[in-house]
C-alpha atoms as a PDB file:
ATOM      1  CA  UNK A   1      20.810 -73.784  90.002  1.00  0.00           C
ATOM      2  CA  UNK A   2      20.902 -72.148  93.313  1.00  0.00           C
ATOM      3  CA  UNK A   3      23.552 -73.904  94.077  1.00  0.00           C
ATOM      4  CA  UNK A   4      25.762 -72.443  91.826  1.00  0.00           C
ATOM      5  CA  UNK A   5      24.887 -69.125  91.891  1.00  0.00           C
ATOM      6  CA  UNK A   6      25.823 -69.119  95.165  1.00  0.00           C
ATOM      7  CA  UNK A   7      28.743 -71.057  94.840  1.00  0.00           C
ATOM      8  CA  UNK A   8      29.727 -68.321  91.205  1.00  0.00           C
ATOM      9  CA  UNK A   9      29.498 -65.620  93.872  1.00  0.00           C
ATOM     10  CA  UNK A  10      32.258 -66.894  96.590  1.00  0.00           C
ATOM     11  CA  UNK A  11      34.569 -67.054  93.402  1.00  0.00           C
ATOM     12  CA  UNK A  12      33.872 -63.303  93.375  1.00  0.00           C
ATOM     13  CA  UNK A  13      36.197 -63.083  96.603  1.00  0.00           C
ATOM     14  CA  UNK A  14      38.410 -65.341  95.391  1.00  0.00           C
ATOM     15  CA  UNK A  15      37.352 -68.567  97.687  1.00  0.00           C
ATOM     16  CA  UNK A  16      35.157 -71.620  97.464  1.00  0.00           C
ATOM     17  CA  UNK A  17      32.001 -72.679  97.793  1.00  0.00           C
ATOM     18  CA  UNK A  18      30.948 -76.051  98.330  1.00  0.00           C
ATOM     19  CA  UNK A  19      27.011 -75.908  98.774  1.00  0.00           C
ATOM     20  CA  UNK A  20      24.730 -79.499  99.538  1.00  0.00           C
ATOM     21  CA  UNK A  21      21.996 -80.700 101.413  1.00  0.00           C
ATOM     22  CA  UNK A  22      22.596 -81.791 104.985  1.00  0.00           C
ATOM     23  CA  UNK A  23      24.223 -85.353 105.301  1.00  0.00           C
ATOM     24  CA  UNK A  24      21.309 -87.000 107.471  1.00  0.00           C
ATOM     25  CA  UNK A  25      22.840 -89.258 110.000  1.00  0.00           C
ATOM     26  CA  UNK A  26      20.880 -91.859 112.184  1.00  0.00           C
ATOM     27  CA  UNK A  27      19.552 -90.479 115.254  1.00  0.00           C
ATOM     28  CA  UNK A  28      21.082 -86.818 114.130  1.00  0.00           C
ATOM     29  CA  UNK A  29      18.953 -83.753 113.554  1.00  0.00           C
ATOM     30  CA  UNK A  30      20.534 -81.434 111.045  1.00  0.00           C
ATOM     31  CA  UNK A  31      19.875 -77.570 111.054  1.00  0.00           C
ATOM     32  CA  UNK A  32      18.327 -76.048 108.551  1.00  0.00           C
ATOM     33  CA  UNK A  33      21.632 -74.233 107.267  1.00  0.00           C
ATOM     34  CA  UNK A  34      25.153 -74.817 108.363  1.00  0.00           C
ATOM     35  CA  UNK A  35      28.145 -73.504 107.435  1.00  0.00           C
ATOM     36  CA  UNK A  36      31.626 -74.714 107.955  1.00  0.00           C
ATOM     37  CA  UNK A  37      35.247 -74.264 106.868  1.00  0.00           C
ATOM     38  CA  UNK A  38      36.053 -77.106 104.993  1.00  0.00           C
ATOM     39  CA  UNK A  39      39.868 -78.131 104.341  1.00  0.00           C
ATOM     40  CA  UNK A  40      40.544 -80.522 101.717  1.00  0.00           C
ATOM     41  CA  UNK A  41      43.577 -81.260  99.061  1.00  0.00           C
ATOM     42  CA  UNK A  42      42.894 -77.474  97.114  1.00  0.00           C
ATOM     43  CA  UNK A  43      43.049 -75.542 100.144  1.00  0.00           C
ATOM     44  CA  UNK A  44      39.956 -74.042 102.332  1.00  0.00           C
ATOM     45  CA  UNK A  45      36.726 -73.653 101.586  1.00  0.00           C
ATOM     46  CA  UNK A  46      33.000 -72.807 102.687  1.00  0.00           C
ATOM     47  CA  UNK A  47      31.100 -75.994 103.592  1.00  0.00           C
ATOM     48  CA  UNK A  48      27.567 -74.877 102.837  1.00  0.00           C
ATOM     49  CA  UNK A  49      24.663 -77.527 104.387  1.00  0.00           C
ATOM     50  CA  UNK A  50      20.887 -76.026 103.321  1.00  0.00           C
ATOM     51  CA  UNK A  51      18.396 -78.132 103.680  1.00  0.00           C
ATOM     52  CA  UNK A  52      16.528 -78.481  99.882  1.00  0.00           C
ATOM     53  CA  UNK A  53      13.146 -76.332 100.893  1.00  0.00           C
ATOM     54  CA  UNK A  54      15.071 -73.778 101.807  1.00  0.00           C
ATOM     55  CA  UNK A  55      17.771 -73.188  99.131  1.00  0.00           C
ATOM     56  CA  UNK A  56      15.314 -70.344  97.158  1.00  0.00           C
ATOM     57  CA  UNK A  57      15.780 -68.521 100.622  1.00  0.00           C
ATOM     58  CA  UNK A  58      19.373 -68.541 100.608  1.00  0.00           C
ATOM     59  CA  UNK A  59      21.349 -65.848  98.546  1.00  0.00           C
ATOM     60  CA  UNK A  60      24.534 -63.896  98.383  1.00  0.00           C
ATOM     61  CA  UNK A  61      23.444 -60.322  99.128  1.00  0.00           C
ATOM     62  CA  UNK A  62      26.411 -58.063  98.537  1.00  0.00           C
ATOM     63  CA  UNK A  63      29.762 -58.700  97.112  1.00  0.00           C
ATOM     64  CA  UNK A  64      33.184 -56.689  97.660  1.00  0.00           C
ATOM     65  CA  UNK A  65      35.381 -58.741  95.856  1.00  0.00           C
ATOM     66  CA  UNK A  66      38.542 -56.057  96.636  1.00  0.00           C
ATOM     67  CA  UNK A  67      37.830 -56.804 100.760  1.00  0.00           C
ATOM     68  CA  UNK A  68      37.205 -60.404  99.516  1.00  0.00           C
ATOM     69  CA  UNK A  69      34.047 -60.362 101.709  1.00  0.00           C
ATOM     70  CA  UNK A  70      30.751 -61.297 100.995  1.00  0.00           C
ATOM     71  CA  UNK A  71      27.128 -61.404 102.934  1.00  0.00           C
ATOM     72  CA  UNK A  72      24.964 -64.229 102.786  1.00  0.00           C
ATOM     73  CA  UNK A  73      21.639 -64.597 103.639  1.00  0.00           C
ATOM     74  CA  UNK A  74      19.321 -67.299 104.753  1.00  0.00           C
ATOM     75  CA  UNK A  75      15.165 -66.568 105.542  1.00  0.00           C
ATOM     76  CA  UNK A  76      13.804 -68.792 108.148  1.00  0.00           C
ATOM     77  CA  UNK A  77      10.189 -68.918 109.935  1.00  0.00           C
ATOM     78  CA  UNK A  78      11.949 -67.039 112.751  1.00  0.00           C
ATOM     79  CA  UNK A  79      13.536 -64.227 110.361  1.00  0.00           C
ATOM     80  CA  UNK A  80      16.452 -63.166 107.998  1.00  0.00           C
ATOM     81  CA  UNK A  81      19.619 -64.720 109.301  1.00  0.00           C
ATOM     82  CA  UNK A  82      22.619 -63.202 107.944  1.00  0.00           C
ATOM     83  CA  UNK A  83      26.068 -64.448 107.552  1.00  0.00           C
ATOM     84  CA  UNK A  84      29.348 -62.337 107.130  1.00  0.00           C
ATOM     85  CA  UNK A  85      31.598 -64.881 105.075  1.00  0.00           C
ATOM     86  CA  UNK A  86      35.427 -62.878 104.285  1.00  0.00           C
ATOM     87  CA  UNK A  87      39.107 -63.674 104.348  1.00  0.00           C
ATOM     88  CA  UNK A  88      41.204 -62.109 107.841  1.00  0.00           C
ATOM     89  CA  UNK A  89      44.782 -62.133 107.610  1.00  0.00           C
ATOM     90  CA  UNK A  90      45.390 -65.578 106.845  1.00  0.00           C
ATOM     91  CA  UNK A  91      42.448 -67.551 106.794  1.00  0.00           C
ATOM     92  CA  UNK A  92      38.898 -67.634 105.789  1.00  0.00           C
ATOM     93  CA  UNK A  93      35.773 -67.238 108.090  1.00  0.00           C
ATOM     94  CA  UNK A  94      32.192 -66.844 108.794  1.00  0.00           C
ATOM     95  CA  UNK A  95      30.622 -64.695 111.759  1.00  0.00           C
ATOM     96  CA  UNK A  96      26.930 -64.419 112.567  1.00  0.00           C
ATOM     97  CA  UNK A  97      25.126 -60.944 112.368  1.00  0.00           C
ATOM     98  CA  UNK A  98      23.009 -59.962 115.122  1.00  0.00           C
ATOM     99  CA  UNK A  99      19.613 -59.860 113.801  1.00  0.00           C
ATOM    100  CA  UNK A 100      19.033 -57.015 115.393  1.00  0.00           C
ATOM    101  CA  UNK A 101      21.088 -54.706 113.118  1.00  0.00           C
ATOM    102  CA  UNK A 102      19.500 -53.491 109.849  1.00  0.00           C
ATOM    103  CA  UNK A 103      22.406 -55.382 107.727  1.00  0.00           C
ATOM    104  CA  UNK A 104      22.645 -55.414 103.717  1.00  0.00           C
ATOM    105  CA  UNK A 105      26.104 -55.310 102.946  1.00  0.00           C
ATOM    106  CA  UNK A 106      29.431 -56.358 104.281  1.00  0.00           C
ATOM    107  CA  UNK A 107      29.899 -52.536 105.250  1.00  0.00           C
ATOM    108  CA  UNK A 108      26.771 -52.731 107.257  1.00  0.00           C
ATOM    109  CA  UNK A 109      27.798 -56.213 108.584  1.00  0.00           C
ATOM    110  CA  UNK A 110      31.585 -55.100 109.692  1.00  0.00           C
ATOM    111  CA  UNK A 111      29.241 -51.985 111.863  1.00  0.00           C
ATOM    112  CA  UNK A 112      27.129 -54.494 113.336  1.00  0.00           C
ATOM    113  CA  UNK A 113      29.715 -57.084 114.672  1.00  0.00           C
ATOM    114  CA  UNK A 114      31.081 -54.108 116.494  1.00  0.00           C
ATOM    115  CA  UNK A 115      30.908 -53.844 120.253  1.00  0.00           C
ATOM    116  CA  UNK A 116      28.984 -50.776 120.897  1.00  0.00           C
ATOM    117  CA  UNK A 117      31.581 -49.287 122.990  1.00  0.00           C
ATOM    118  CA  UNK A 118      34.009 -49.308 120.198  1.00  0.00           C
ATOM    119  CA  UNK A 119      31.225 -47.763 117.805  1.00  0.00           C
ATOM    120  CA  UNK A 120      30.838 -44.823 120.476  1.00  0.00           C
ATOM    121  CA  UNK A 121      34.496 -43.989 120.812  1.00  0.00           C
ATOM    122  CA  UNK A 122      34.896 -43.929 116.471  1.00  0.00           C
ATOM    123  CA  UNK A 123      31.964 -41.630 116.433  1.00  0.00           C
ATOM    124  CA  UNK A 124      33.889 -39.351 119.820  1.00  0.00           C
ATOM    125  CA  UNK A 125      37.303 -39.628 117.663  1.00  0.00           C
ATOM    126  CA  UNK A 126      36.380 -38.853 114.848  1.00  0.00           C
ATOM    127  CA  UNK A 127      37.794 -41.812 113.280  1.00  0.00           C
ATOM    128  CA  UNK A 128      37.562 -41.507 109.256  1.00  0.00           C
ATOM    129  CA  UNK A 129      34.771 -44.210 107.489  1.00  0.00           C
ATOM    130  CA  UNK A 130      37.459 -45.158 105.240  1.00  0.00           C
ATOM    131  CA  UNK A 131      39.480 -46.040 108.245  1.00  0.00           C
ATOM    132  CA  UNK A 132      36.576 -47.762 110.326  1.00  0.00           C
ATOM    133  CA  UNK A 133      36.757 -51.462 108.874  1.00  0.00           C
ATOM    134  CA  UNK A 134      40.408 -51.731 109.114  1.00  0.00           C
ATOM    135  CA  UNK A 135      42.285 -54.203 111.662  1.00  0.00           C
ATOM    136  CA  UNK A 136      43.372 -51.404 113.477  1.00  0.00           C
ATOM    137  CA  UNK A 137      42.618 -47.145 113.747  1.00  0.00           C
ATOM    138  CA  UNK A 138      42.375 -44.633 116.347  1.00  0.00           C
ATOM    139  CA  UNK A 139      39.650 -46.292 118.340  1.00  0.00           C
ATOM    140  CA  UNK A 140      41.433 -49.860 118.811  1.00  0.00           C
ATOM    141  CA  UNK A 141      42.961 -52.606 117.493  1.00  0.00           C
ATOM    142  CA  UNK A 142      41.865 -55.914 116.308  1.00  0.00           C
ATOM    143  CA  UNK A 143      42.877 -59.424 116.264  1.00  0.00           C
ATOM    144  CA  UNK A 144      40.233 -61.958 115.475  1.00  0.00           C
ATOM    145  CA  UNK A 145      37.007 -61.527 117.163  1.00  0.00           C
ATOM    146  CA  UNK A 146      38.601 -59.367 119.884  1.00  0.00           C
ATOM    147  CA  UNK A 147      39.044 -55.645 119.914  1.00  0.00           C
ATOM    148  CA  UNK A 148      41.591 -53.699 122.253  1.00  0.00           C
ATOM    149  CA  UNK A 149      40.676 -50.717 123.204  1.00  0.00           C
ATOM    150  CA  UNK A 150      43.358 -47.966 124.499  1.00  0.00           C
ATOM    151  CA  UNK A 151      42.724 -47.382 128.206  1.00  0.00           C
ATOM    152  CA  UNK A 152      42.413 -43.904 129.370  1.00  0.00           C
ATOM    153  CA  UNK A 153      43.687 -43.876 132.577  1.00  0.00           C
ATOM    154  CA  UNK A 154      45.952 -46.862 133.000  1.00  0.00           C
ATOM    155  CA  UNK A 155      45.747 -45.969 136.685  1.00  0.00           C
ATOM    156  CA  UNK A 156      42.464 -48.070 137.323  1.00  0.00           C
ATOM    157  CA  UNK A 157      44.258 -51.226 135.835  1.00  0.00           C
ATOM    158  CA  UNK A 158      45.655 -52.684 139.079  1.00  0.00           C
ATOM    159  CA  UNK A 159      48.855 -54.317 137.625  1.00  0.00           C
ATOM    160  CA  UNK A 160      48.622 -56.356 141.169  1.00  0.00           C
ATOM    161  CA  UNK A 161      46.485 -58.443 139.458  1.00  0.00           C
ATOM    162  CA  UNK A 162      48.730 -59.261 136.554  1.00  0.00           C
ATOM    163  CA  UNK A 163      48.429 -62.628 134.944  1.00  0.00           C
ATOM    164  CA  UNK A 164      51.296 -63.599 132.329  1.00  0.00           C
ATOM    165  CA  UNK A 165      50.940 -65.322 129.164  1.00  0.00           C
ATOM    166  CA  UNK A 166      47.444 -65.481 130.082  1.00  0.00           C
ATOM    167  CA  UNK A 167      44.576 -67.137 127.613  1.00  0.00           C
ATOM    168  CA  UNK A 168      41.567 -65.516 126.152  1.00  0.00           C
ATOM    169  CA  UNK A 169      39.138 -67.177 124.052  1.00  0.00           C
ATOM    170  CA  UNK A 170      35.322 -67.772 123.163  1.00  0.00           C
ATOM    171  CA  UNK A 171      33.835 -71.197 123.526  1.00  0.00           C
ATOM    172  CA  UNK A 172      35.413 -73.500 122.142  1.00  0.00           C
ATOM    173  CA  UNK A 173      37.620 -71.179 120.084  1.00  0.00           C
ATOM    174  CA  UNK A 174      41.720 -71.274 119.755  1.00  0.00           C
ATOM    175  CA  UNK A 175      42.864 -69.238 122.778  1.00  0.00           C
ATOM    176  CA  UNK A 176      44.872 -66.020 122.283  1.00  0.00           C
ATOM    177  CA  UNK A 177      47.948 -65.642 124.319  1.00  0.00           C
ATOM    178  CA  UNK A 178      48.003 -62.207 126.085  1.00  0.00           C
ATOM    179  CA  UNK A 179      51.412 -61.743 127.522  1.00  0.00           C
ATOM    180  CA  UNK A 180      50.072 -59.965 130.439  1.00  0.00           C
ATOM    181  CA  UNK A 181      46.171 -59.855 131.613  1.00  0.00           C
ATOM    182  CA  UNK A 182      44.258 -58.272 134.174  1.00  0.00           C
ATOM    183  CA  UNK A 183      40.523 -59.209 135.198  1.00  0.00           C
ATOM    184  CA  UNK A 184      38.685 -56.607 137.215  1.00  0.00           C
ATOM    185  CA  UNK A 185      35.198 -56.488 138.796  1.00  0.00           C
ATOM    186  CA  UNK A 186      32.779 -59.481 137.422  1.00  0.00           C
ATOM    187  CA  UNK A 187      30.470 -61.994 139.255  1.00  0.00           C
ATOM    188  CA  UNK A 188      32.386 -64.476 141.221  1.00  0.00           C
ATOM    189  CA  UNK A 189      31.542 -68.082 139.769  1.00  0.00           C
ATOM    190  CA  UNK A 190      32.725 -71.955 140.543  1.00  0.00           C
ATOM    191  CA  UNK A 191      33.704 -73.692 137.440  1.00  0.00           C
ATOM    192  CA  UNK A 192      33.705 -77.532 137.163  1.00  0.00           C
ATOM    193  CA  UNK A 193      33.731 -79.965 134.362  1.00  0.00           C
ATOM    194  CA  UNK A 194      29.854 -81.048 134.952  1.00  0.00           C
ATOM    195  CA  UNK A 195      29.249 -76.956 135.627  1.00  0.00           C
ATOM    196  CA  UNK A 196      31.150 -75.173 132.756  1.00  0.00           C
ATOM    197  CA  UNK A 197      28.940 -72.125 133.045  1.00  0.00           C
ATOM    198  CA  UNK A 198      29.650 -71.513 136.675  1.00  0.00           C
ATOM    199  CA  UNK A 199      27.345 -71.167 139.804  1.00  0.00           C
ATOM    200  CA  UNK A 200      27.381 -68.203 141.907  1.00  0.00           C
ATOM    201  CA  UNK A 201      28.094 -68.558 145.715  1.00  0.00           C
ATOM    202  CA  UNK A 202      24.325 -69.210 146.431  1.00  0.00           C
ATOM    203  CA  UNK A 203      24.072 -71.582 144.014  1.00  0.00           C
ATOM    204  CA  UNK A 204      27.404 -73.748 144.415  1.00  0.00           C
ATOM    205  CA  UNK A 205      26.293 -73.575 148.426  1.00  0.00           C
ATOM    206  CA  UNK A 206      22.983 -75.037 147.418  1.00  0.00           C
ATOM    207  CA  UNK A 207      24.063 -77.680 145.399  1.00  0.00           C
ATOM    208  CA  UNK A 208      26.449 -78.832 147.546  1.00  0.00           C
ATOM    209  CA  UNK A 209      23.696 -78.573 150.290  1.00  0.00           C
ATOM    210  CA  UNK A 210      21.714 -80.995 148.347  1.00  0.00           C
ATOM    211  CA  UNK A 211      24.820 -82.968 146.683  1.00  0.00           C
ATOM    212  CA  UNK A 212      27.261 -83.435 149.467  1.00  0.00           C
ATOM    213  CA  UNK A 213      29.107 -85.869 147.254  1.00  0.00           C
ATOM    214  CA  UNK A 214      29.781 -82.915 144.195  1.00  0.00           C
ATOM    215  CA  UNK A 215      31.766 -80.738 146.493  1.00  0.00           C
ATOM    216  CA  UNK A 216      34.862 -83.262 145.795  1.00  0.00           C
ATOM    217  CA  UNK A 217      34.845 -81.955 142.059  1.00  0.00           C
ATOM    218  CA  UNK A 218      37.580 -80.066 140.862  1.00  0.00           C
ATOM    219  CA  UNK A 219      35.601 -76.301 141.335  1.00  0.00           C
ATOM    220  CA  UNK A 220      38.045 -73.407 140.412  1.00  0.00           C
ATOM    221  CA  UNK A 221      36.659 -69.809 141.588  1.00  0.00           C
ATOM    222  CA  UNK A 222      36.033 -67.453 137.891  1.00  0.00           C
ATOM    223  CA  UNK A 223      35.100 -64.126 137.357  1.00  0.00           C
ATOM    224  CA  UNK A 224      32.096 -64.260 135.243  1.00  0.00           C
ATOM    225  CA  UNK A 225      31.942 -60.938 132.538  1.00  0.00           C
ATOM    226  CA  UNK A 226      34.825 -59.373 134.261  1.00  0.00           C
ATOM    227  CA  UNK A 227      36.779 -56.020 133.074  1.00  0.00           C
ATOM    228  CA  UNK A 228      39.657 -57.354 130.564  1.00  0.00           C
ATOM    229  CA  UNK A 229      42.535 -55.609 130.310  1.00  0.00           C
ATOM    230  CA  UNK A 230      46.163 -56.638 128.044  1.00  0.00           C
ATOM    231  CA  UNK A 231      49.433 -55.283 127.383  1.00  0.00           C
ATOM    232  CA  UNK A 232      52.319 -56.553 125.400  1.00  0.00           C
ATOM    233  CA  UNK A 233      52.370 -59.263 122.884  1.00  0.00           C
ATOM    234  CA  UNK A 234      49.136 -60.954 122.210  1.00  0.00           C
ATOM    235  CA  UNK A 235      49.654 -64.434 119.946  1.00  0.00           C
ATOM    236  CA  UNK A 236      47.072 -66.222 117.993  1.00  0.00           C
ATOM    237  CA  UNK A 237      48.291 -68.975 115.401  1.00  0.00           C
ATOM    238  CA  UNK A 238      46.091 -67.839 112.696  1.00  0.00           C
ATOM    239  CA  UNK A 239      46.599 -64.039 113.084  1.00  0.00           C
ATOM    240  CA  UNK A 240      49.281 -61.530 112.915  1.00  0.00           C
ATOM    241  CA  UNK A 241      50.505 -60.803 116.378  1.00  0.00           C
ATOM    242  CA  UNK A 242      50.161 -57.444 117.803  1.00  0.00           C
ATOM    243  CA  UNK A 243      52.074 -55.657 120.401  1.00  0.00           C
ATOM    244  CA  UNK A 244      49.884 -53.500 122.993  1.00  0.00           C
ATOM    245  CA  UNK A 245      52.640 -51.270 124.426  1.00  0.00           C
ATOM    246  CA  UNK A 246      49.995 -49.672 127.172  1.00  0.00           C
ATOM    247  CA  UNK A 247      47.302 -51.007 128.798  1.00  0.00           C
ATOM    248  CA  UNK A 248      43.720 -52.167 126.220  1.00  0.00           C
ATOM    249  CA  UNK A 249      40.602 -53.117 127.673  1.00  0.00           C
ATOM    250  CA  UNK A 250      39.284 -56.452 125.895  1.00  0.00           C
ATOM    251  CA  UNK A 251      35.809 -56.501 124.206  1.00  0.00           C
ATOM    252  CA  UNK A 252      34.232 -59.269 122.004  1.00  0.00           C
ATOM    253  CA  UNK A 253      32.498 -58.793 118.918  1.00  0.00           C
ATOM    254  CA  UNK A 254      28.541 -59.178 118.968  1.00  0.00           C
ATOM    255  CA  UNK A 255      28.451 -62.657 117.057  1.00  0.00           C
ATOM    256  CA  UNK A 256      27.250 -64.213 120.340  1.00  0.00           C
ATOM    257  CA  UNK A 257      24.533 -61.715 120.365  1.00  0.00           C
ATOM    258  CA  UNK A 258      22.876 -63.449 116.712  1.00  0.00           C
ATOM    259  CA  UNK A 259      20.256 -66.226 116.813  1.00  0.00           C
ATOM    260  CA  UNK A 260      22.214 -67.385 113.411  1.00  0.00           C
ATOM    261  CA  UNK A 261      25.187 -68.227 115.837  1.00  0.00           C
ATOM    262  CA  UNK A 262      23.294 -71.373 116.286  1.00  0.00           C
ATOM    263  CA  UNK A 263      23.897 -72.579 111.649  1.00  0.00           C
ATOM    264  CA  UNK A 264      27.767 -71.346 112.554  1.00  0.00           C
ATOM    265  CA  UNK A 265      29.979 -74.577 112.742  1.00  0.00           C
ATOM    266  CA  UNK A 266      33.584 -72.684 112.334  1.00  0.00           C
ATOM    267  CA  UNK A 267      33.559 -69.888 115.223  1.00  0.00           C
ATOM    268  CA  UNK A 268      37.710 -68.910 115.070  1.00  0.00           C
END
């Protein structure tokens, strides 16, 4: 029966819900919840794995059928995970809410996936509540899990460092296509195939120190958390495209900030 009532409640938002026990695989260890955007003959849907023991401890907590959003929630021994399951532009999707936030509803939810930087400037502007969950108001503009932010004073972009139809994306995420990018300040990393993370100078010296043979990788010098800015067209294949006609900084929402991150199979 749990089953269903979830599944009733994501035909509230007009999607579906397909909701099962983990396939167990040889040699595989399942999580205790997963969730996935399925595609199959009908269209999309949300591919719901919960492990049997803990499908009383799953729910739908709020409904807004006319944003065609809905939260879910999941109890585990290490706390409430919460999941913010919704239709953007063109497709359907599931973020993880920090766990952090005091979340019970989608309103709540859309707050708390927020950089806190964009939270700060709505509260300076003055930006209307009715306004605050759209794609786009005074504070910034959204496309996906990115926000762009207007810049101030465009004069500390330095437009030397101009990068054209430059990438940006979040693990293993569809990259969006920034027709021109600048990346400021940061931690200056190696990147390899065997080191996708990076090492800092110290480390890559070390390693080679120790390694001699890694330094013929292919290393490529990164800025790790650097200062993102865009202008112009910015392309994603399932979003609108936007046009930044001045200079946004680039911030991410928090989903990488949520333990629940871990039960989210579809990222972008």
């Amino acid at each position: 029966m749990c089953m269903q009532k979830i599944e009733r409640q994501f035909t509230r938002i007009g999607a579906r819900a397909k909701v099962h026990a983990p396939v167990v695989r040889r040699w595989v260890t399942t999580p205790e919840v997963s969730i996935d955007i399925g595609n199959d003959a009908a269209g999309e849907f949300f591919d719901i794995a919960v492990q049997p023991s803990l499908l009383a401890e799953t729910q739908v907590i709020d409904v807004q059928p006319s944003l065609r959003h809905l939260l879910l929630m999941s109890r585990h021994d290490d706390g409430k995970h919460k999941f913010l399951c919704g239709h953007d532009e063109r497709h359907w999707f599931v973020a993880a809410v920090p766990e952090r936030a005091a979340v019970s509803t989608v309103k709540t939810a859309f707050d708390a996936l927020k950089p806190p930087a964009v939270r700060a400037l709505e509260n300076r502007l003055g930006v209307k509540p009715r306004k605050r969950n759209r794609r786009r108001n005074e504070a910034f503009i959204r496309q996906g899990e990115w926000f762009f932010v207007p810049v101030e004073n465009p004069a500390l972009v330095d437009e030397r460092l101009t990068l054209r139809n430059e990438p940006i994306a979040r693990g293993g995420g569809k990259p969006h296509m920034c027709e021109e990018l600048v990346r400021q300040g940061g931690q200056l990393v190696y990147v390899s195939n065997q080191y996708p993370n990076g090492l800092t100078e110290g480390q890559h010296r070390r390693l080679i120190s120790r390694k001699p043979e890694l330094r013929h990788l292919h290393w490529v010098a990164q800025r790790r958390n650097p200062s993102v800015f865009v202008r112009g067209r910015v392309r994603h294949p399932d979003h609108k495209r936007i046009v930044l006609n001045e200079w946004h900084q680039v911030l991410m929402n928090t989903e990488n900030e949520s333990i629940a991150m871990r039960h989210v199979a579809f990222i972008d």
